[in-house]
N, C-alpha and C. Protein backbone atom coordinates (compact mmCIF):
# COMPACT_ATOMS: atom_id res chain seq x y z
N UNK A 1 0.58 11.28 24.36
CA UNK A 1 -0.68 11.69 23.77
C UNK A 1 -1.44 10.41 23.38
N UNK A 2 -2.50 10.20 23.93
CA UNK A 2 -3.46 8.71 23.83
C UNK A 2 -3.70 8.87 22.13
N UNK A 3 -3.69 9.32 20.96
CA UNK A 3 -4.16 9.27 19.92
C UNK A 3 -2.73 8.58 19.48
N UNK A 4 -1.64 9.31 19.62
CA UNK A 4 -0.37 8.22 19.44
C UNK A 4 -0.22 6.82 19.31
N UNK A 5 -0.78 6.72 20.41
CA UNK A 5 -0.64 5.28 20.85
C UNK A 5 -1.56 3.97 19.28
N UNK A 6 -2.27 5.08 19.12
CA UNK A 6 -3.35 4.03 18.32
C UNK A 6 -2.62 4.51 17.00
N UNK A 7 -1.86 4.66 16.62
CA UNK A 7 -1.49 5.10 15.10
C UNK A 7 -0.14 3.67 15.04
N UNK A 8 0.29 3.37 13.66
CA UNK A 8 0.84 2.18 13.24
C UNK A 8 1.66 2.39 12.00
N UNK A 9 2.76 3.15 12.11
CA UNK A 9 3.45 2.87 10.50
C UNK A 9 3.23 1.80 9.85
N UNK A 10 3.15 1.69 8.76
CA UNK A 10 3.12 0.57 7.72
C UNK A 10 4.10 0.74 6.62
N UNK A 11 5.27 -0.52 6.14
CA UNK A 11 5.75 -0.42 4.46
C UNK A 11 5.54 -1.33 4.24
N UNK A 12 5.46 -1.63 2.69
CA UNK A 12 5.09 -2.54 1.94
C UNK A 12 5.97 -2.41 0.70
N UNK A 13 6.47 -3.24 -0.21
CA UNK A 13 7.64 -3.61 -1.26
C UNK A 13 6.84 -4.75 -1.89
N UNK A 14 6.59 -4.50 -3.24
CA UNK A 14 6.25 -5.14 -4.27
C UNK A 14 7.14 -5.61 -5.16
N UNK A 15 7.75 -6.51 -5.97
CA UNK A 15 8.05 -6.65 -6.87
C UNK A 15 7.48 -7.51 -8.01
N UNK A 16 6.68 -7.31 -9.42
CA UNK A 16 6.36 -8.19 -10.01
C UNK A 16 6.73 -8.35 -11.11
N UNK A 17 7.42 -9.71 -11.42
CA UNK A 17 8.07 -9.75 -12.88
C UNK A 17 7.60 -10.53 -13.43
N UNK A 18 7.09 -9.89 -14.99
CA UNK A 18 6.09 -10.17 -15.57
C UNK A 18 7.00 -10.04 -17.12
N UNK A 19 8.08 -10.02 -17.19
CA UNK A 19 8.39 -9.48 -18.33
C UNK A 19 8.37 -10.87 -19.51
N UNK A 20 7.92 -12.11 -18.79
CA UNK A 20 7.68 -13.28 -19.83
C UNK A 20 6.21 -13.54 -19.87
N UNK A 21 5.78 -12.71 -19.77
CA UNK A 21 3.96 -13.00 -19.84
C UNK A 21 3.39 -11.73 -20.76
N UNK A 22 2.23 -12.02 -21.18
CA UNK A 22 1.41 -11.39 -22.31
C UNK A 22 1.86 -9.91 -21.71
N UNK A 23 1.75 -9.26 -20.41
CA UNK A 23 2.11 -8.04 -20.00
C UNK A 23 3.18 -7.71 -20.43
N UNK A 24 4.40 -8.37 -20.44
CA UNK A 24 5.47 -7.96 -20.83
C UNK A 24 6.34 -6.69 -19.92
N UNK A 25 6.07 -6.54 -19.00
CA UNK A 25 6.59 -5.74 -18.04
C UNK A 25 6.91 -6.07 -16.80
N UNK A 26 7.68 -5.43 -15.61
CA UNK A 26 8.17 -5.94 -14.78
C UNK A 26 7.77 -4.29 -13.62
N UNK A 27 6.96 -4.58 -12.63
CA UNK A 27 7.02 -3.83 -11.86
C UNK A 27 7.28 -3.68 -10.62
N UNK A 28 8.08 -2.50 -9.92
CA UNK A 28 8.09 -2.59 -8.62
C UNK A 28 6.80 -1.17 -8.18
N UNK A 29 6.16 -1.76 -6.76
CA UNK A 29 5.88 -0.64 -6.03
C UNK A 29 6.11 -0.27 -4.32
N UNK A 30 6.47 0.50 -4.12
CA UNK A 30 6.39 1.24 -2.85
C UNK A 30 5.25 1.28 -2.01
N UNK A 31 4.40 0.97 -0.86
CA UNK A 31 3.22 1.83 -0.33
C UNK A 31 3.98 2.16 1.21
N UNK A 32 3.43 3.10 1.52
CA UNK A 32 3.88 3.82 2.87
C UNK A 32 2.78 4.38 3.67
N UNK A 33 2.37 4.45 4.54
CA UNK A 33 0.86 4.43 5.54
C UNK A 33 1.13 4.04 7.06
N UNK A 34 0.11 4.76 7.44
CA UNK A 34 -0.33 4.75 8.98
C UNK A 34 -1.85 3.56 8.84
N UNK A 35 -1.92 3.30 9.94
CA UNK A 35 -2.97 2.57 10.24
C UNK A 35 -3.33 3.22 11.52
N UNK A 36 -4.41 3.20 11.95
CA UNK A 36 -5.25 3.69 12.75
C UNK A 36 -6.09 3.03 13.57
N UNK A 37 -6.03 2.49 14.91
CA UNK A 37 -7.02 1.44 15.70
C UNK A 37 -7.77 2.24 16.34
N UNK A 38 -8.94 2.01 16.07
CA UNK A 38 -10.28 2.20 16.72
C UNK A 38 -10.35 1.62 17.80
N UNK A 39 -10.17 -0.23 17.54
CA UNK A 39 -10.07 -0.90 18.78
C UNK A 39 -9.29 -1.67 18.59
N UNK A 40 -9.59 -2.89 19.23
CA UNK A 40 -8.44 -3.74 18.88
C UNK A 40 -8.66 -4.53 17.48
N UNK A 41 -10.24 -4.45 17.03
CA UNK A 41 -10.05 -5.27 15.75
C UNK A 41 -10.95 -4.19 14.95
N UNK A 42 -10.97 -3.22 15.12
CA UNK A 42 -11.30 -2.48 13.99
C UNK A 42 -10.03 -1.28 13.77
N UNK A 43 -9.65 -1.22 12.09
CA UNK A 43 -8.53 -0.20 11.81
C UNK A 43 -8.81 0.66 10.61
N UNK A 44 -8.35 1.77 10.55
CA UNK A 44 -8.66 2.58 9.76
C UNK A 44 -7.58 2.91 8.54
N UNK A 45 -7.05 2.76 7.45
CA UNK A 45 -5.53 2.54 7.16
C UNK A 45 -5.53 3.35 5.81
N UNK A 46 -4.55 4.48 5.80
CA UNK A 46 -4.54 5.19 4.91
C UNK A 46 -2.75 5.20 4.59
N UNK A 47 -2.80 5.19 3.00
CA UNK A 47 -1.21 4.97 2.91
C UNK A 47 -1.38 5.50 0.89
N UNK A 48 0.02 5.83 0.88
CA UNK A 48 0.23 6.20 -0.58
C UNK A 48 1.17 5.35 -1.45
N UNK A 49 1.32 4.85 -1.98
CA UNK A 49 1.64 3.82 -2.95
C UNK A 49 2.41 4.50 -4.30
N UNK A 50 3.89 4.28 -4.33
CA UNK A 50 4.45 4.60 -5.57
C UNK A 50 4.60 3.54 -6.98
N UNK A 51 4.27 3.37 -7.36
CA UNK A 51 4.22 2.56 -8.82
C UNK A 51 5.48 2.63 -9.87
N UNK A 52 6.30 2.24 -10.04
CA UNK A 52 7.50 1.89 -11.27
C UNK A 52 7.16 1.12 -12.18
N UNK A 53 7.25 1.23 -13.21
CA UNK A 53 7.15 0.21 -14.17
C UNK A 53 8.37 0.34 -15.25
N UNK A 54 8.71 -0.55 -15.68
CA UNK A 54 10.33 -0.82 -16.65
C UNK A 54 9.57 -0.83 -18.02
N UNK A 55 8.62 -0.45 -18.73
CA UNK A 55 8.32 -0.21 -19.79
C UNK A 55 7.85 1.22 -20.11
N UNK A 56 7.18 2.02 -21.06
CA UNK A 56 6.88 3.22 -21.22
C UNK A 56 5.47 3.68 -20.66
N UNK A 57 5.33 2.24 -20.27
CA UNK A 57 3.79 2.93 -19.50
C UNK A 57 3.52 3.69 -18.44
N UNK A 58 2.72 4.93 -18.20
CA UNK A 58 2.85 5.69 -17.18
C UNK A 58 2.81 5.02 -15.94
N UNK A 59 3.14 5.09 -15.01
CA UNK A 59 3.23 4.99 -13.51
C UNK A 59 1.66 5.04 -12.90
N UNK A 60 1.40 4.10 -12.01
CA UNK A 60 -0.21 4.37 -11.81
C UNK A 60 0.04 4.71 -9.58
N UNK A 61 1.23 5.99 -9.51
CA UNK A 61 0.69 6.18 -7.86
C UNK A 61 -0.34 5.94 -7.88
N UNK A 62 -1.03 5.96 -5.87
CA UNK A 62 -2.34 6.21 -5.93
C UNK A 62 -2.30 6.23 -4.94
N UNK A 63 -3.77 6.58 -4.11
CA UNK A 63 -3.82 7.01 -2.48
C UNK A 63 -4.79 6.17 -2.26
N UNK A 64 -4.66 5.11 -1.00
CA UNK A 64 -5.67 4.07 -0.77
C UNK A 64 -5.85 4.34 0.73
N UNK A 65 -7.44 3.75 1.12
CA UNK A 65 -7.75 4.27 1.61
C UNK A 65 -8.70 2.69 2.14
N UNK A 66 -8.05 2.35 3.26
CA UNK A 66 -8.98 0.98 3.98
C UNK A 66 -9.68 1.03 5.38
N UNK A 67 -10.64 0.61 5.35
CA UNK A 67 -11.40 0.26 6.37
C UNK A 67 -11.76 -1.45 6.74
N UNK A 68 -10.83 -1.99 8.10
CA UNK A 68 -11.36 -3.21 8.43
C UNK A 68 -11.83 -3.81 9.46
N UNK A 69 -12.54 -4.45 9.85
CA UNK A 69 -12.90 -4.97 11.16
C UNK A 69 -13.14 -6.99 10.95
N UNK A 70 -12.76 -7.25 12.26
CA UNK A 70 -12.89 -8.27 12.55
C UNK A 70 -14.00 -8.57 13.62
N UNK A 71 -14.20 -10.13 13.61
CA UNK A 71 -15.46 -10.20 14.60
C UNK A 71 -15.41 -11.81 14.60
């Protein structure tokens, strides 16, 4: 199927430790996404992002949503 072809898993692994700075927290996040080629330098990239944090602060998921081109 030609639409196949143009689709692109994406992961991504964050870790930021912050737990000696004014933040005082240490977070990891998850994102997981497809990317999407239009052409060869334009992509369309949609992916969802899990958020952890080691303190009591809520979790900030979120659904991102990119558009890029080159030239």
């Amino acid at each position: 199927i030609p639409v196949l072809r143009q689709l692109e898993p994406v992961f991504r692994f964050d870790l930021l430790n912050q737990s000696h700075t004014p933040v005082g927290f240490n977070e990891t996040r998850y994102t997981m996404g497809l990317n999407y080629w239009l052409t060869a330098k334009t992509v369309l990239k949609v992916a969802y992002q899990i958020d952890r944090r080691t303190n009591d602060e809520p979790n900030l998921n979120a659904i991102l949503l990119q558009f890029a081109t080159g030239f």
